[in-house]
C-alpha atoms as a PDB file:
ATOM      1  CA  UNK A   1      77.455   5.028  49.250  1.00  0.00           C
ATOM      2  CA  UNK A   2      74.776   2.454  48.606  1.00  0.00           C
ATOM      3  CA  UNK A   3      73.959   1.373  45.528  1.00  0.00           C
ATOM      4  CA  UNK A   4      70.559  -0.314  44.851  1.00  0.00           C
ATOM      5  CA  UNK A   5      70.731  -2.616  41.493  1.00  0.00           C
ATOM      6  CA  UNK A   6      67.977  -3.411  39.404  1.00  0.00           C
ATOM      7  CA  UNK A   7      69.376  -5.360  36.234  1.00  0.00           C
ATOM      8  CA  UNK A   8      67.533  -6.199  33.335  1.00  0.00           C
ATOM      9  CA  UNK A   9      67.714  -9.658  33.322  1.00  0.00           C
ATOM     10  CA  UNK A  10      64.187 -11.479  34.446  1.00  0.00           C
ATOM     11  CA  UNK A  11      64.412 -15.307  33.401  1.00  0.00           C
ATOM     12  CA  UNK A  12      66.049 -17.565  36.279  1.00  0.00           C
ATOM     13  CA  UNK A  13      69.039 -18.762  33.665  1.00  0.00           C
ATOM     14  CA  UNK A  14      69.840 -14.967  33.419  1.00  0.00           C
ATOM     15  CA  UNK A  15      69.670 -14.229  37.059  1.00  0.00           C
ATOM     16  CA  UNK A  16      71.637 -17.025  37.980  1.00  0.00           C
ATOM     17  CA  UNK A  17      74.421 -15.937  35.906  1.00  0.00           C
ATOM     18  CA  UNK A  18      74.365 -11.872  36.326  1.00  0.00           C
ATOM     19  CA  UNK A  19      74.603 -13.015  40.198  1.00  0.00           C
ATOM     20  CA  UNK A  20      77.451 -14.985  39.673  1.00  0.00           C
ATOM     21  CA  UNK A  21      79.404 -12.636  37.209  1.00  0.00           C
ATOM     22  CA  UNK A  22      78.355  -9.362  39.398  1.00  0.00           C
ATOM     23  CA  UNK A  23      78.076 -10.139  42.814  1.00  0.00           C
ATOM     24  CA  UNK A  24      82.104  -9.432  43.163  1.00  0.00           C
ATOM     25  CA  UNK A  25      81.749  -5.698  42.084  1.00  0.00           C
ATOM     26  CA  UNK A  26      79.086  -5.248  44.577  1.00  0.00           C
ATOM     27  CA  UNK A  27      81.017  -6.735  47.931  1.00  0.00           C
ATOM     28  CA  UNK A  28      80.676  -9.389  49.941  1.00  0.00           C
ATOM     29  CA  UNK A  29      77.387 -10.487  50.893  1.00  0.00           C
ATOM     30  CA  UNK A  30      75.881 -10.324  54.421  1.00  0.00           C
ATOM     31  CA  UNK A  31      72.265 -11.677  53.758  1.00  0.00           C
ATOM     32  CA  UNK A  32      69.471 -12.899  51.093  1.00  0.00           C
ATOM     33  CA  UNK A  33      66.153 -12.945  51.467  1.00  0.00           C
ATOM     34  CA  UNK A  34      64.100 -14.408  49.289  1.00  0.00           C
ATOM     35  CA  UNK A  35      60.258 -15.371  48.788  1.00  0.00           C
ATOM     36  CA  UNK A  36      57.636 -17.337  46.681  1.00  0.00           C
ATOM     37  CA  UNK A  37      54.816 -14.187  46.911  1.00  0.00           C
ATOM     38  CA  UNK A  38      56.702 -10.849  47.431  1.00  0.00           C
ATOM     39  CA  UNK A  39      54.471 -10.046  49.861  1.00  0.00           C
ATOM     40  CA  UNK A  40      56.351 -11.467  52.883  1.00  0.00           C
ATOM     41  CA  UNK A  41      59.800  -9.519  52.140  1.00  0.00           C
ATOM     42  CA  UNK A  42      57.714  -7.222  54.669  1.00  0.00           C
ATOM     43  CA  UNK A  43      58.810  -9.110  57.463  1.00  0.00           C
ATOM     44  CA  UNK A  44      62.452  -9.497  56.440  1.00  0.00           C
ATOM     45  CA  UNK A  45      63.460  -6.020  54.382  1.00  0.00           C
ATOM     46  CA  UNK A  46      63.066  -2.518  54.039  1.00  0.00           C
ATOM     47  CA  UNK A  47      64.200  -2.213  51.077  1.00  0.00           C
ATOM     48  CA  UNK A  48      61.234  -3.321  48.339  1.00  0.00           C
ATOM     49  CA  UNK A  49      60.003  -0.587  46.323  1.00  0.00           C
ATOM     50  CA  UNK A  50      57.315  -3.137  44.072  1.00  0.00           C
ATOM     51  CA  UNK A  51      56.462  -6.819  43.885  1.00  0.00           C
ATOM     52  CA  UNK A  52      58.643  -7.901  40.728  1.00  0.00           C
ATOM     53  CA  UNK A  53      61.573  -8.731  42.982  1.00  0.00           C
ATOM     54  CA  UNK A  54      61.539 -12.254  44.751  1.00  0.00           C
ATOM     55  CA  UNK A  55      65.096 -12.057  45.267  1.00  0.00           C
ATOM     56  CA  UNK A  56      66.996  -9.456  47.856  1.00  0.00           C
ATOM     57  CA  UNK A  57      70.739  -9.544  48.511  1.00  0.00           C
ATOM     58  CA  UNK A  58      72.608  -7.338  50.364  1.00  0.00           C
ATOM     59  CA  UNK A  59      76.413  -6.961  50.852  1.00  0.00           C
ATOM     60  CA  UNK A  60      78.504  -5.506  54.114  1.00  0.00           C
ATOM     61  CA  UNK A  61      79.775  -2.595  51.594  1.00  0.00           C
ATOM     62  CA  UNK A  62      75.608  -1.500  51.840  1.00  0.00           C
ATOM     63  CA  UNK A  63      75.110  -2.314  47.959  1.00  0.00           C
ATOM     64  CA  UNK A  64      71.835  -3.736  47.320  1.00  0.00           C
ATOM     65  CA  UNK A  65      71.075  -6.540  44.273  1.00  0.00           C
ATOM     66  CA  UNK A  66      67.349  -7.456  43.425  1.00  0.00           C
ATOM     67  CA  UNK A  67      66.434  -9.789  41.009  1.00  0.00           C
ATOM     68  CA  UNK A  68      63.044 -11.328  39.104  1.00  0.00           C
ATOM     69  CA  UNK A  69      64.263 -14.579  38.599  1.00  0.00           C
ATOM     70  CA  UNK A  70      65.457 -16.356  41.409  1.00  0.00           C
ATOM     71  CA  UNK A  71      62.524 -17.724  43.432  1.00  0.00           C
ATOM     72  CA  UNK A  72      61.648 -20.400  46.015  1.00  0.00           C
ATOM     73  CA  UNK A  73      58.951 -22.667  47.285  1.00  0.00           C
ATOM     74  CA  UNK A  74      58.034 -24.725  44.581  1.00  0.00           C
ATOM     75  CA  UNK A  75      59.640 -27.186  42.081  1.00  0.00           C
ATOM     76  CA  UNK A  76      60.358 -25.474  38.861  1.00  0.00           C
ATOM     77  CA  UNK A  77      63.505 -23.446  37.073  1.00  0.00           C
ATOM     78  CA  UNK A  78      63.436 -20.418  39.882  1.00  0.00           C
ATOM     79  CA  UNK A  79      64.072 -22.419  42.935  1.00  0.00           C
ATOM     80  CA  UNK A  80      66.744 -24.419  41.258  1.00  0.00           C
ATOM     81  CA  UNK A  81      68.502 -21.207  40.306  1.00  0.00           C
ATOM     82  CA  UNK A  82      68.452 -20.065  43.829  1.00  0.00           C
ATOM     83  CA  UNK A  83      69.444 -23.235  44.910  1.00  0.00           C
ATOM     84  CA  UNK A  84      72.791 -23.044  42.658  1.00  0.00           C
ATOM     85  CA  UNK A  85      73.364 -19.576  43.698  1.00  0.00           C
ATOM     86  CA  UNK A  86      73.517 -20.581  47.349  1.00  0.00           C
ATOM     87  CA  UNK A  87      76.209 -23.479  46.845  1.00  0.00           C
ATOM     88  CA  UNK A  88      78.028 -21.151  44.414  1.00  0.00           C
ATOM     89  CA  UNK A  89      78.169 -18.892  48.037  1.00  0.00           C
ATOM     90  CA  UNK A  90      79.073 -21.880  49.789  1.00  0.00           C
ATOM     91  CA  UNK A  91      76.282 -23.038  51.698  1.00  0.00           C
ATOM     92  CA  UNK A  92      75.816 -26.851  52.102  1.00  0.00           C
ATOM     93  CA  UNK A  93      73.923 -28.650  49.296  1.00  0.00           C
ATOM     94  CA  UNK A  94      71.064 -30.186  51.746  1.00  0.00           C
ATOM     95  CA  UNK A  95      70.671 -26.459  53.465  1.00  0.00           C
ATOM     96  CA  UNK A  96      70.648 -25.350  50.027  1.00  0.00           C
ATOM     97  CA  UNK A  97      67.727 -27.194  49.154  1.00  0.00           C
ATOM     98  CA  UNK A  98      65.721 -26.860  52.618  1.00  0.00           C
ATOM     99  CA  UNK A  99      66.068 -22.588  51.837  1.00  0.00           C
ATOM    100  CA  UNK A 100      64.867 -23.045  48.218  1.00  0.00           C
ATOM    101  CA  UNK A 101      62.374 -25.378  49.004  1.00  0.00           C
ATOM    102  CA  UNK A 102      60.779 -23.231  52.041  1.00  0.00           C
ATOM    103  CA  UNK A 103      57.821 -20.318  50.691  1.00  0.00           C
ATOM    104  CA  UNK A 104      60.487 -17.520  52.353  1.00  0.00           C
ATOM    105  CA  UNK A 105      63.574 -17.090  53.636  1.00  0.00           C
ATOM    106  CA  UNK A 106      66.605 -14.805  54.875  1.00  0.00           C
ATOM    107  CA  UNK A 107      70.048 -16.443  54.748  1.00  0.00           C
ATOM    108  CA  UNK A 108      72.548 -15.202  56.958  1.00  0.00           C
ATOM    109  CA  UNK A 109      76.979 -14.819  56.097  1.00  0.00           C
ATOM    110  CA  UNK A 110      79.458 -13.605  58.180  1.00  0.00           C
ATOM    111  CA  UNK A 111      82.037 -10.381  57.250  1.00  0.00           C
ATOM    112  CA  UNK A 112      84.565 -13.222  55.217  1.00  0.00           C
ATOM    113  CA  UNK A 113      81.421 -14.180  53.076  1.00  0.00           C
ATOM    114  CA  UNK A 114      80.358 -17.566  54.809  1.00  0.00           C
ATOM    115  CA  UNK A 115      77.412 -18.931  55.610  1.00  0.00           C
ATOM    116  CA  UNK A 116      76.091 -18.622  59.132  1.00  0.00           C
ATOM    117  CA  UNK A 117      71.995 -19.555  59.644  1.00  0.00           C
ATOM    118  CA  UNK A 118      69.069 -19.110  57.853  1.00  0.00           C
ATOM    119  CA  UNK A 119      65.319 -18.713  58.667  1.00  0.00           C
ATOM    120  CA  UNK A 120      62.153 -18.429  57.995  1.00  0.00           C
ATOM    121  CA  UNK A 121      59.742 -15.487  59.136  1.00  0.00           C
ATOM    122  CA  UNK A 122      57.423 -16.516  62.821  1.00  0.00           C
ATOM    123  CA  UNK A 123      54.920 -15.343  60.333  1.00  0.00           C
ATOM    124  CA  UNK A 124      53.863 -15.542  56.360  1.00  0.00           C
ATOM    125  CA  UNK A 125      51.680 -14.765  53.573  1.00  0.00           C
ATOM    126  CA  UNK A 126      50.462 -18.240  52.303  1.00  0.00           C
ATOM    127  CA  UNK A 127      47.139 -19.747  50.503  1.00  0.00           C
ATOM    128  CA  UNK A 128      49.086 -23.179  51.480  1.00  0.00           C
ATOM    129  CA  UNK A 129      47.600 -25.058  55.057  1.00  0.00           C
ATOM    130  CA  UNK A 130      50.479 -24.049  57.148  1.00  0.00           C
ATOM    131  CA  UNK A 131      50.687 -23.093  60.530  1.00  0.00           C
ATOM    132  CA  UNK A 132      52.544 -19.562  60.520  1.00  0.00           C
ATOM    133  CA  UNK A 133      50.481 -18.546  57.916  1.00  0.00           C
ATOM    134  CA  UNK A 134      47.218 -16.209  56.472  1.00  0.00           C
ATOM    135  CA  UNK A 135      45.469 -17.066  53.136  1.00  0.00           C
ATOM    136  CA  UNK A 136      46.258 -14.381  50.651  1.00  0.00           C
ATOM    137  CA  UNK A 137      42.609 -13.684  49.613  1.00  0.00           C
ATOM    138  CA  UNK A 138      42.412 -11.986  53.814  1.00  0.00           C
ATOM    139  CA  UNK A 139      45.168  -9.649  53.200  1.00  0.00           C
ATOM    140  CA  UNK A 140      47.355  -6.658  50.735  1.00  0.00           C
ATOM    141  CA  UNK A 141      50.468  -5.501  51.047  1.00  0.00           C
ATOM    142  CA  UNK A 142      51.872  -2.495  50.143  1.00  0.00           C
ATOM    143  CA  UNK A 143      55.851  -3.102  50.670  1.00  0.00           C
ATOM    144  CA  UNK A 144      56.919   0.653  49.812  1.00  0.00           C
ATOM    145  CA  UNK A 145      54.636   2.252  52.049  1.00  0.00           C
ATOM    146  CA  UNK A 146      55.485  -0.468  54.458  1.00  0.00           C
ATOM    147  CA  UNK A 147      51.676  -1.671  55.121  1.00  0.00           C
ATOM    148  CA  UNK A 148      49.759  -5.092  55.593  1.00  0.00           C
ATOM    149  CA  UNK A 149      45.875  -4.748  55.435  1.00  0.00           C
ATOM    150  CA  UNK A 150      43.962  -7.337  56.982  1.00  0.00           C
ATOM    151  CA  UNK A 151      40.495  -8.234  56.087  1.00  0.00           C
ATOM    152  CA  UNK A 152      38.263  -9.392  58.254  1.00  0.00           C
ATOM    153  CA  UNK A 153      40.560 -10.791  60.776  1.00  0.00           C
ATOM    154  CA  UNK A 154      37.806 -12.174  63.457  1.00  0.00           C
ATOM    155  CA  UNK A 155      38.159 -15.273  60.818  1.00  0.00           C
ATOM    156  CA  UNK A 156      41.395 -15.949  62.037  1.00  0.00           C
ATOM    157  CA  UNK A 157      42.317 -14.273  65.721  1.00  0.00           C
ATOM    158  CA  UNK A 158      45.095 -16.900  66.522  1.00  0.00           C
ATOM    159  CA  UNK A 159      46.706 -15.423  63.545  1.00  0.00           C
ATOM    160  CA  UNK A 160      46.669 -11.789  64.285  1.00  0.00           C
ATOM    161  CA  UNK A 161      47.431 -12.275  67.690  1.00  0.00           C
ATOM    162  CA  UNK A 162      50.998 -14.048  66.420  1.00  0.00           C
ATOM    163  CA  UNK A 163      51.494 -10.526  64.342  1.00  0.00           C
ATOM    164  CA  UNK A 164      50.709  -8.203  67.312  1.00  0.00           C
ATOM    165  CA  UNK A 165      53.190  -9.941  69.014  1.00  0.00           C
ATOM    166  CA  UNK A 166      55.742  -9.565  66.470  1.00  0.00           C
ATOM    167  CA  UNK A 167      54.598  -5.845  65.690  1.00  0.00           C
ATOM    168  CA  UNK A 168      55.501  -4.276  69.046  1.00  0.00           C
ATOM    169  CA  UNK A 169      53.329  -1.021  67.992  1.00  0.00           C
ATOM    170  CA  UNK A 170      53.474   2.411  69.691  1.00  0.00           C
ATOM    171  CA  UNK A 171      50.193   3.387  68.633  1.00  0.00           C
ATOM    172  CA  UNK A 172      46.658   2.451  67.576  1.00  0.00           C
ATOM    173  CA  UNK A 173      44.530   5.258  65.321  1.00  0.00           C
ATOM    174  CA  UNK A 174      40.403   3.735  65.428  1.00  0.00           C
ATOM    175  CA  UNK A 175      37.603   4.869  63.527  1.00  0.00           C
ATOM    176  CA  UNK A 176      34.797   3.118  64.435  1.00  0.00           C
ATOM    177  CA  UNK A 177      31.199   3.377  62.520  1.00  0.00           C
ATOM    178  CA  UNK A 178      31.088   4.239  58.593  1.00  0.00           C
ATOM    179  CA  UNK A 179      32.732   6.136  55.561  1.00  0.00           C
ATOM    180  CA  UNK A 180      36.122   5.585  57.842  1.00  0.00           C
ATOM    181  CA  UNK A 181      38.662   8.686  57.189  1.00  0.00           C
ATOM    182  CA  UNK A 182      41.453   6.241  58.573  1.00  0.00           C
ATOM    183  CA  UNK A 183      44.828   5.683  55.587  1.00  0.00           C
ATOM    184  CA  UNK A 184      43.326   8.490  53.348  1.00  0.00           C
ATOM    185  CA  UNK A 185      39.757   6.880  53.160  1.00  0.00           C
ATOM    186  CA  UNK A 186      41.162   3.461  52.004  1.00  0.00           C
ATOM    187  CA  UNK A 187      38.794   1.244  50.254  1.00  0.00           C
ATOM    188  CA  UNK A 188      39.682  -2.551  49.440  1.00  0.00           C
ATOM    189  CA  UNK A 189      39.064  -2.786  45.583  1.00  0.00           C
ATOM    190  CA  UNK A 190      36.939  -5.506  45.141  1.00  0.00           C
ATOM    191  CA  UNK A 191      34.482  -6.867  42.830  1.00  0.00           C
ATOM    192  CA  UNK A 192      30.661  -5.318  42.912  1.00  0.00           C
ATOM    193  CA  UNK A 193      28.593  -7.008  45.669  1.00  0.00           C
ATOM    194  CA  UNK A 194      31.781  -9.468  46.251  1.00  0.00           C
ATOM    195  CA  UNK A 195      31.242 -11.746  49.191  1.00  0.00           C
ATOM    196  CA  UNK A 196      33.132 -14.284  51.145  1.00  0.00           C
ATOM    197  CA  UNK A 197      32.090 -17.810  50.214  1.00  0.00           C
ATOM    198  CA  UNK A 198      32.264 -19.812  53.522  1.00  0.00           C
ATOM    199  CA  UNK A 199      30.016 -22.689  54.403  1.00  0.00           C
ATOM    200  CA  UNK A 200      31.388 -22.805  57.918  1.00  0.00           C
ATOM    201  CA  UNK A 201      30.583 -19.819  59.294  1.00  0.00           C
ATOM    202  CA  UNK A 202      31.031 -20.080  63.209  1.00  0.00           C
ATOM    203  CA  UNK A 203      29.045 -16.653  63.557  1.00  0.00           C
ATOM    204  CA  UNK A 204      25.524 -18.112  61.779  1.00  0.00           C
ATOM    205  CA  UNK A 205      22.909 -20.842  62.713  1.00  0.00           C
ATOM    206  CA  UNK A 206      19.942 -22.119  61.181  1.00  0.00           C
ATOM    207  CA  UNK A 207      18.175 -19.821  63.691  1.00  0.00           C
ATOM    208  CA  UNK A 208      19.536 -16.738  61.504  1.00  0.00           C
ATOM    209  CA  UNK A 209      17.592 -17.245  58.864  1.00  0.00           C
ATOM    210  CA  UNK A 210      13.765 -18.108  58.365  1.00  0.00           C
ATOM    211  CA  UNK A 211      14.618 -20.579  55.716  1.00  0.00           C
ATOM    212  CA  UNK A 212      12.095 -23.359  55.193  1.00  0.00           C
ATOM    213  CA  UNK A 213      14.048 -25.744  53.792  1.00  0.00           C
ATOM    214  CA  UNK A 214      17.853 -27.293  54.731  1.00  0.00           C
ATOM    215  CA  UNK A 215      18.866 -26.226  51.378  1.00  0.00           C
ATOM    216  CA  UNK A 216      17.363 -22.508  51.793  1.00  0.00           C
ATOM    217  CA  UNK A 217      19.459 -22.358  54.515  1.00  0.00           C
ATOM    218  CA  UNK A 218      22.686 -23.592  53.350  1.00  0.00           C
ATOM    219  CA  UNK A 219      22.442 -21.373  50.136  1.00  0.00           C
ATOM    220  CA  UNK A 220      21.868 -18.225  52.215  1.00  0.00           C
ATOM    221  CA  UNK A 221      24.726 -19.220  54.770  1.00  0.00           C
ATOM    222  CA  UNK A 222      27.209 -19.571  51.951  1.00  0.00           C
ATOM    223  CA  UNK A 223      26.278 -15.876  50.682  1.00  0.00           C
ATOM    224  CA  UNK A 224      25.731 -14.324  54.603  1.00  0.00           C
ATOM    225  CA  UNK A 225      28.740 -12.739  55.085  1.00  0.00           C
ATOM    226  CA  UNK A 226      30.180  -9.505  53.279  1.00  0.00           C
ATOM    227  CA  UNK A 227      33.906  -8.998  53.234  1.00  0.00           C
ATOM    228  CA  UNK A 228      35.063  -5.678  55.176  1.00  0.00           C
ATOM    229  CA  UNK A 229      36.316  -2.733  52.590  1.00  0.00           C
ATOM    230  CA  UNK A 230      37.199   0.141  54.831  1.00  0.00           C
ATOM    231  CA  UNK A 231      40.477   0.561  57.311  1.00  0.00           C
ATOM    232  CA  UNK A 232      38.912   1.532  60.974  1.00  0.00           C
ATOM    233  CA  UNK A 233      42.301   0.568  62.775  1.00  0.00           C
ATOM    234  CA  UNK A 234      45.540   1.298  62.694  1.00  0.00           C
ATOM    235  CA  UNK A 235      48.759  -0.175  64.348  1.00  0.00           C
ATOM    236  CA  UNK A 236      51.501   1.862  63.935  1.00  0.00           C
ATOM    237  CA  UNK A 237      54.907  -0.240  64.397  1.00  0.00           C
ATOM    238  CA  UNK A 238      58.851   0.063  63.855  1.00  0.00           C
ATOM    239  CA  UNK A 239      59.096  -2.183  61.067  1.00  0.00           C
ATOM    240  CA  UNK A 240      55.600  -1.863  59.450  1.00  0.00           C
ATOM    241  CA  UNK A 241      51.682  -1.268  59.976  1.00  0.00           C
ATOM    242  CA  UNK A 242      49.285  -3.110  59.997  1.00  0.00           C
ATOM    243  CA  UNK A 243      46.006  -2.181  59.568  1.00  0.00           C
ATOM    244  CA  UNK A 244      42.608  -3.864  60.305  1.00  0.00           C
ATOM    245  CA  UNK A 245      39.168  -3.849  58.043  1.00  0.00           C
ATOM    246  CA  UNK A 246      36.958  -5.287  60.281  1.00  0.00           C
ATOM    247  CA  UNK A 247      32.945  -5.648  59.771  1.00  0.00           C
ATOM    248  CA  UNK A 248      30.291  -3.077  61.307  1.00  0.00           C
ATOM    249  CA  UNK A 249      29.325  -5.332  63.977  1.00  0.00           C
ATOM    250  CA  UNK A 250      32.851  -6.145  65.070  1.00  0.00           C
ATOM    251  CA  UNK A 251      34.273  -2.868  65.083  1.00  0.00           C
ATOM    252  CA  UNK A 252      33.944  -2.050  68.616  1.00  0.00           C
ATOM    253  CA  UNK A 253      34.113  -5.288  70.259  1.00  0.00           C
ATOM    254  CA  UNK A 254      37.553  -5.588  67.951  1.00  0.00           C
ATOM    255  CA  UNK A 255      38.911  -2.311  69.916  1.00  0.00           C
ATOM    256  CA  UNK A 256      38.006  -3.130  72.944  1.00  0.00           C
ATOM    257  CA  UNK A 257      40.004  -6.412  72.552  1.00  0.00           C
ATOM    258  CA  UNK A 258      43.140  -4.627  71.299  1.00  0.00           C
ATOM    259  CA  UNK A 259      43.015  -2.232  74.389  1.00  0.00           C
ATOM    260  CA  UNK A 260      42.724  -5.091  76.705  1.00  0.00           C
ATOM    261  CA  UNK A 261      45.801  -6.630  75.019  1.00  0.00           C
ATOM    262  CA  UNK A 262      48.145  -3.725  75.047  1.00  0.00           C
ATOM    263  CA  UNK A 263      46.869  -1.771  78.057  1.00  0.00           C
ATOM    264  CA  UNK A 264      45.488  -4.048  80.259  1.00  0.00           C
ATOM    265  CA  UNK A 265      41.832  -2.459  80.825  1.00  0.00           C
ATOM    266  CA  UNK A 266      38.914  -1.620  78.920  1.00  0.00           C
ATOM    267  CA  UNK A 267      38.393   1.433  75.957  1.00  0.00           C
ATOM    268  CA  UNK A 268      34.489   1.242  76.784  1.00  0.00           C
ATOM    269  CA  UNK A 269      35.125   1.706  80.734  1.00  0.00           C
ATOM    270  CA  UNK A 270      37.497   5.087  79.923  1.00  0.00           C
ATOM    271  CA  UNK A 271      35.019   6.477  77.445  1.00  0.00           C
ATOM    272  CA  UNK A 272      31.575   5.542  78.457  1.00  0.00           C
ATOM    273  CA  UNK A 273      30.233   8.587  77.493  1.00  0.00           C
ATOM    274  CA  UNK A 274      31.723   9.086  73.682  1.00  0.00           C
ATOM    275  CA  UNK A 275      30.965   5.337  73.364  1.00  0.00           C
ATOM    276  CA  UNK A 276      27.057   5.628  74.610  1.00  0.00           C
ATOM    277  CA  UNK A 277      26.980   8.381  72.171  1.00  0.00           C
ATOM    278  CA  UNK A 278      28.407   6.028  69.647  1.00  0.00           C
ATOM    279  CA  UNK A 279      26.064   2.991  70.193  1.00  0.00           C
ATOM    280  CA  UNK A 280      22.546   4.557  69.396  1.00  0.00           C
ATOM    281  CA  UNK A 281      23.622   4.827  65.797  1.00  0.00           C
ATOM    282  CA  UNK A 282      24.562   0.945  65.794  1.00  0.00           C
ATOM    283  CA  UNK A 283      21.900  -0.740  63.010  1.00  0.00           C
ATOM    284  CA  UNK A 284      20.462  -2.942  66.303  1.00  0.00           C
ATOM    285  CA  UNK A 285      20.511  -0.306  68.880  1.00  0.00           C
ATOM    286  CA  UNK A 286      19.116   2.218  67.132  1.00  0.00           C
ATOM    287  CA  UNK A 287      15.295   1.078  66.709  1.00  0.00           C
ATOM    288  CA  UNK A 288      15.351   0.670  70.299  1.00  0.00           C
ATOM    289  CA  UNK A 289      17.128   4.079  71.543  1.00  0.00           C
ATOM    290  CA  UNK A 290      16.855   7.212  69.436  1.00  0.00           C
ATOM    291  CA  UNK A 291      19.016  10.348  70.826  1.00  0.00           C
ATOM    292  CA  UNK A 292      19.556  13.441  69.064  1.00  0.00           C
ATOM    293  CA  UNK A 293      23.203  14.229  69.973  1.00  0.00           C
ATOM    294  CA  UNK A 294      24.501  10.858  69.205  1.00  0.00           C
ATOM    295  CA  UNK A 295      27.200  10.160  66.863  1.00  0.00           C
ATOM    296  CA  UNK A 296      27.703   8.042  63.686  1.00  0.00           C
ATOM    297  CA  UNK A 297      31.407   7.266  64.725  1.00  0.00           C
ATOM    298  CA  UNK A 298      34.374   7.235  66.540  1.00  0.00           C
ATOM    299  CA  UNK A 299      37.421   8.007  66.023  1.00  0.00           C
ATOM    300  CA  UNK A 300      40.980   8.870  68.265  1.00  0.00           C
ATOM    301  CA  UNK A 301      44.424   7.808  69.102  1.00  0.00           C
ATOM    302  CA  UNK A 302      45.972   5.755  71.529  1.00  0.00           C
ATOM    303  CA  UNK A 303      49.661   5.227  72.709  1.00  0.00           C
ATOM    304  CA  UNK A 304      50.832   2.082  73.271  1.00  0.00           C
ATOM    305  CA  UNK A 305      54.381   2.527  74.366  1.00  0.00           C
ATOM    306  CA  UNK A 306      55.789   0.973  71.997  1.00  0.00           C
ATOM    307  CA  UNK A 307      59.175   1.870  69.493  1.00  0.00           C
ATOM    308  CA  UNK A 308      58.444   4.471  67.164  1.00  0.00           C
ATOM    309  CA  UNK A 309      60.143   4.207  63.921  1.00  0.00           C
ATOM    310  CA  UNK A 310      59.918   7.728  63.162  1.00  0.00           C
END
């Protein structure tokens, strides 16, 4: 029977030591995973139930430890506790440092309780400028429901492109237009009238705005461009979802790039007509064609083929 332990012990001092006095009772361990925000435990367990946990070990008996205190990725009392508790399992001092040093991890033991290999995930949560990384402020997690939401992830397409290719998704649920109906009618929390601050905005020129003055111009470019709020796709995968808030004018051009990806042809050439419907209601197209029977939005689901976790 597993047994999932949640002791009451949050400093690292006290962590370090209920490990080390308990860890016997619950078996010998098979892996750890551990990381700096709790967010990325997504991509090594399914076993989080809330973000207070940094620290995951598992044993080959299916007993389950989580602890507070024992942390990683930066040079303070957490790390160092994690550090001791991997030499106290007998991994090599220098290893030992390189896993408490790195933002996450999942360390690796064979069935006698030795070490084997440790890694870190092809992809994290970081507001650090690292490669296999997205900055906190574009994403949420929710690790018990087993979703990442992505906001407005046109900023950074060579990132979501590494998580579709981790996600191996067997379907896609779209809802294109407003008031999306998509995750319960999900809307990010945010801040009245928040806005990204970016001054280098790829998808404005001077030629945006009739600014009449270089400083009118930078002021309004800094304050251009809102932050998405509402969920209009979902990728349904074995592991976890991820879902995409993407802004109005990026909805459609954002589906038609996942279809190409997964399916190899284009969602406007198999549904001209519900998507000509569709595009008179667009904010640019719609002073120019008015039609009675169009629609506001669309919505549907697609199968990608891929493993269902269900």
């Amino acid at each position: 029977m597993v047994k999932r332990h949640y002791p009451s012990v949050s400093n690292s001092h006290d962590c370090e030591k209920y490990f080390k006095e308990h860890i016997q009772e619950l078996g010998i361990i098979k892996e750890i995973s551990c990381a700096f925000n709790p967010s990325n435990l997504i991509f090594f367990e399914d076993e989080i139930e809330n973000r207070s946990y940094h620290f995951v070990a598992k044993t080959y008996e299916g007993n389950v430890l989580f602890l507070s205190g024992l942390n990683c990725g930066y040079g303070g009392g957490g790390p160092g506790a994690y550090e001791r508790v991997l030499t106290f399992l007998g991994v090599d001092e220098k290893i030992a440092e390189k896993v408490s040093a790195s933002r996450a991890s999942k360390v690796y033991f064979d069935e006698d309780g030795k070490y084997k290999e440790w890694e870190v995930p092809k992809f994290y949560i970081d507001d650090r400028d690292l490669v296999h990384k997205i900055d906190p402020k574009y994403c949420d997690v929710d690790l018990k429901a087993r979703k990442i939401y992505l906001f407005n992830s046109e900023r950074y397409l060579d990132k979501l492109v590494e998580i579709l290719e981790m996600l191996n998704p067997y379907r896609l649920e779209y809802w294109i237009g407003d008031n999306s109906r998509l995750d319960d009618n999900f809307r990010a929390k945010l801040p009245k009238n928040w806005q990204l601050m970016d001054e280098h905005n790829d998808y404005l020129s001077e030629y945006s705005f009739k600014a009449k003055t270089q400083k009118e111009w930078r002021e309004r470019r800094k304050t251009r461009y809102p932050r998405a709020t509402e969920v209009n796709i979902i990728l349904s995968g074995e592991k976890y979802d991820v879902l995409l808030l993407l802004a109005p004018e990026l909805q459609l051009s954002t589906l038609e790039f996942l279809h190409l990806y997964f399916l190899g042809d284009s969602f406007t050439n198999k549904n001209y007509e519900s998507v000509y419907n569709y595009l008179p209601k667009l904010y640019w197209f719609d002073r120019l064609f008015r039609q009675k029977d169009s629609v506001n939005y669309l919505e549907g689901s697609i199968n990608l083929g891929g493993q269902r976790n269900d």
